[in-house]
Protein backbone atom coordinates (compact mmCIF):
# COMPACT_ATOMS: atom_id res chain seq x y z
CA UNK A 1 -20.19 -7.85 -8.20
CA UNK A 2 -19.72 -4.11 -7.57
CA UNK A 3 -16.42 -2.61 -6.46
CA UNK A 4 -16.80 0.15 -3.86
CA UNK A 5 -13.96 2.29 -5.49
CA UNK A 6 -13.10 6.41 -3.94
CA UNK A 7 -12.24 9.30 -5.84
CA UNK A 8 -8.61 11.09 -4.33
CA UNK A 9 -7.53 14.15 -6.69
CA UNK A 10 -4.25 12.50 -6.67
CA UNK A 11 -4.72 8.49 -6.94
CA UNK A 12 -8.15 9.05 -9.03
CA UNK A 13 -10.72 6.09 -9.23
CA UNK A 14 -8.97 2.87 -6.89
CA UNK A 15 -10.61 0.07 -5.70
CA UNK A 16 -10.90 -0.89 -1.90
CA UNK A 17 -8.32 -4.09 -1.48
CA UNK A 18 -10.58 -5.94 0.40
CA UNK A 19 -13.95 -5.90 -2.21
CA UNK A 20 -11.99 -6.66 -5.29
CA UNK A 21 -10.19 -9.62 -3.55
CA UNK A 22 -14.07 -11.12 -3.08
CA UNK A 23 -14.69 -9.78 -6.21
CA UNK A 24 -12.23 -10.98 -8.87
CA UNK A 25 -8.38 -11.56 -7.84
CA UNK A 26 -6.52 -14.77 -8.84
CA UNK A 27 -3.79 -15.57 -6.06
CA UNK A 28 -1.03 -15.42 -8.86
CA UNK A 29 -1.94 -11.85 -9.32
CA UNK A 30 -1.61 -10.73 -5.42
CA UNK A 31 2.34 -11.12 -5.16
CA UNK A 32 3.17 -7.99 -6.79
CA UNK A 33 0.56 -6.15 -4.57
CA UNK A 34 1.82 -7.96 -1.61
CA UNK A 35 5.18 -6.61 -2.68
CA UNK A 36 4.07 -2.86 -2.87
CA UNK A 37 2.08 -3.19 0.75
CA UNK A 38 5.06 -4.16 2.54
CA UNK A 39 7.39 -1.33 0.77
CA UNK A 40 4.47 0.94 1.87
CA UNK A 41 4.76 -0.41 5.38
CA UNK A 42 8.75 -0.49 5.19
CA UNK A 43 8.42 3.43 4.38
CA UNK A 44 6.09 4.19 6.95
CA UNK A 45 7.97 2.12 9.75
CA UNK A 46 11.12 3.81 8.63
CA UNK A 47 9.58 7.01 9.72
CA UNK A 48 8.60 5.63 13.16
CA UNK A 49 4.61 5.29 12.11
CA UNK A 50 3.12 2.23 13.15
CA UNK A 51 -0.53 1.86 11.26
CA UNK A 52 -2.21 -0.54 13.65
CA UNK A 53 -5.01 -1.10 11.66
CA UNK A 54 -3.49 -2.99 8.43
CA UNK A 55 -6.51 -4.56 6.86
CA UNK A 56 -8.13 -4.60 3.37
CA UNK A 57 -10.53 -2.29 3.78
CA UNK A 58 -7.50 0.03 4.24
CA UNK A 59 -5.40 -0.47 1.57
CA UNK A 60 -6.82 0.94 -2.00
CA UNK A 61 -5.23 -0.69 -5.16
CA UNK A 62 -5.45 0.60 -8.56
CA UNK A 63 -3.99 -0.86 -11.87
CA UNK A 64 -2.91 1.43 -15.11
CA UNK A 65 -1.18 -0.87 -17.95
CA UNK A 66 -0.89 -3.59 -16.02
CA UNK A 67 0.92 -1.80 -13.40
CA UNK A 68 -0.40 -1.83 -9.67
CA UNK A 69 -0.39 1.50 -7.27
CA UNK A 70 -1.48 0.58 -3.55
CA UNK A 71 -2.41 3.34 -1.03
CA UNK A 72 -2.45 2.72 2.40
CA UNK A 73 -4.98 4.77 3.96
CA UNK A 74 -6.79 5.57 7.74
CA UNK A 75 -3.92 6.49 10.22
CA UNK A 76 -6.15 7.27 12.41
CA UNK A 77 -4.84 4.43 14.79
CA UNK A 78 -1.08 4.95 13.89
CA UNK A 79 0.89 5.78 16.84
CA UNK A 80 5.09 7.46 16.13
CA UNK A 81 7.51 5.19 17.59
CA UNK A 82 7.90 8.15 20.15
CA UNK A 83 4.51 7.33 21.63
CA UNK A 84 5.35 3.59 21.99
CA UNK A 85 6.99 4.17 25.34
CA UNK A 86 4.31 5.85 27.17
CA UNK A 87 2.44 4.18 30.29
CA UNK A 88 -1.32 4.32 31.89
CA UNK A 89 0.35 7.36 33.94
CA UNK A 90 1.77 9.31 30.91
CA UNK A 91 0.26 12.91 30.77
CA UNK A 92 -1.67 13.09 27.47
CA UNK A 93 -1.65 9.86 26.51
CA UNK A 94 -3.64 9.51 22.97
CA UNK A 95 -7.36 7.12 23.69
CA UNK A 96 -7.51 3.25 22.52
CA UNK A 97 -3.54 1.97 23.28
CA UNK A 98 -3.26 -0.78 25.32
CA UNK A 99 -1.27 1.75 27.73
CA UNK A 100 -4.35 3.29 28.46
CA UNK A 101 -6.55 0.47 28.95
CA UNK A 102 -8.41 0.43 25.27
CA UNK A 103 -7.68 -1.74 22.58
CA UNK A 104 -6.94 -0.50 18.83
CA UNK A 105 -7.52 -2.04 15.66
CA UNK A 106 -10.20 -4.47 14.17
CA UNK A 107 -10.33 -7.51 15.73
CA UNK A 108 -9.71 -10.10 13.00
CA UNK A 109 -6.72 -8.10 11.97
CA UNK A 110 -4.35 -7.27 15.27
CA UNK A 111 -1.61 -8.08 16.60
CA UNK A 112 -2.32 -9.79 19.92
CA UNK A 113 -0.24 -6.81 21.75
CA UNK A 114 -2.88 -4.11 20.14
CA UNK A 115 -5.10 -6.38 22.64
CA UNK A 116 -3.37 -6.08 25.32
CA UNK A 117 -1.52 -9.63 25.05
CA UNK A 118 0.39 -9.63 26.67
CA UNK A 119 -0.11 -7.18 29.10
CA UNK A 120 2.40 -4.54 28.58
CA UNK A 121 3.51 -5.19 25.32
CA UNK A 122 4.17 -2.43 23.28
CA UNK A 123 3.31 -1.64 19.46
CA UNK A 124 5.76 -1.77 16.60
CA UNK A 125 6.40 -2.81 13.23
CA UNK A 126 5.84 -6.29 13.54
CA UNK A 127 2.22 -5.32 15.00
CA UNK A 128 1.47 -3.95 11.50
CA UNK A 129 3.24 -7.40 9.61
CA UNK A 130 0.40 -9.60 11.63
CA UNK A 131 -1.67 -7.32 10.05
CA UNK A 132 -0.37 -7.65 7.30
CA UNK A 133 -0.34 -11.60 7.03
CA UNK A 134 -4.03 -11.27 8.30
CA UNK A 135 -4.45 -9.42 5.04
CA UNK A 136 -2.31 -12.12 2.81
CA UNK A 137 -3.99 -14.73 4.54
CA UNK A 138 -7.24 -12.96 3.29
CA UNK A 139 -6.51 -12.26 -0.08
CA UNK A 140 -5.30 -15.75 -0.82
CA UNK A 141 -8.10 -17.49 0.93
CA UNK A 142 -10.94 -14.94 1.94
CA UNK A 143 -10.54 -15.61 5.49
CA UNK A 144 -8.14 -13.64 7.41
CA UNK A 145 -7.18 -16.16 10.50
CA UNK A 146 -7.83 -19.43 8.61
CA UNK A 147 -7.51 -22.97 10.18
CA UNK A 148 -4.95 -25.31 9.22
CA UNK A 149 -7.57 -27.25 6.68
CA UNK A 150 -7.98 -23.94 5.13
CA UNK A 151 -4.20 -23.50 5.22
CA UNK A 152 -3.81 -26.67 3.24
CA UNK A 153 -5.83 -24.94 -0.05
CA UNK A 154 -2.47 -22.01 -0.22
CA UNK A 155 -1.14 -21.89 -3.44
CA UNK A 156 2.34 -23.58 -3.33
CA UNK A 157 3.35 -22.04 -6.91
């Protein structure tokens, strides 16, 4: 299988999450990734950024002596906790909120108030943690919303 990797001056050759999940990771070797995506998030959210698009194919990984480095990458969605407040009325409002009438994110991946469910809801952290178990959900069993059969094949270890 080939690994779609990018080149970054500072992280060097890194692998996209979600093609070397399909590719060649053992479940026992996701927890310590796992780990460093949700510091990454915790950082982020501590600076009021909410992602809204957590998903594989935006999270790089990268392993040097058996360490692992994650980037998070494409804030292009994110919103700052400041902008969490604003309504369909709000001058300026930035495109593809539910506020405005769009949706943001990819599908399989958010939170049900990036969709406008329910109506009004706003954004926050815990819109990038669905994502987030989405992307758990998909590393451990290559589906990201899997039925409860599917459920049944986690790894209890």
């Amino acid at each position: 299988m080939i690994l779609h990797d990018y080149w970054s001056p500072v992280y060097g050759r890194q692998n996209v999450m979600q093609t070397w999940f399909l590719a060649s990771m053992q479940s026992s070797e996701f927890l310590p990734i796992a780990q460093l995506v949700a510091a990454a998030l915790r950082s982020a959210h501590v600076r009021g950024v909410y992602h809204r698009d957590v998903k594989p194919s935006n999270i790089m990984i990268k392993q040097i002596n058996n360490e692992w480095t994650v980037k998070i990458i494409d804030f292009g969605l994110a919103l700052t906790q400041s902008l969490t407040h604003v309504t369909k009325n709000s001058p300026g409002l930035p495109g593809n909120t539910p506020e405005s009438g769009g949706l943001s994110g990819t599908i399989n991946y958010a939170a049900p108030e990036q969709m406008g469910i329910p109506e009004g809801a706003k954004v926050g952290p815990y819109s990038d943690v669905f994502g987030f178990g989405r992307t758990c959900y998909f590393a451990l069993l290559r589906v990201p919303d899997p039925d409860d059969e599917e459920k049944r094949l986690l790894p209890v270890d």
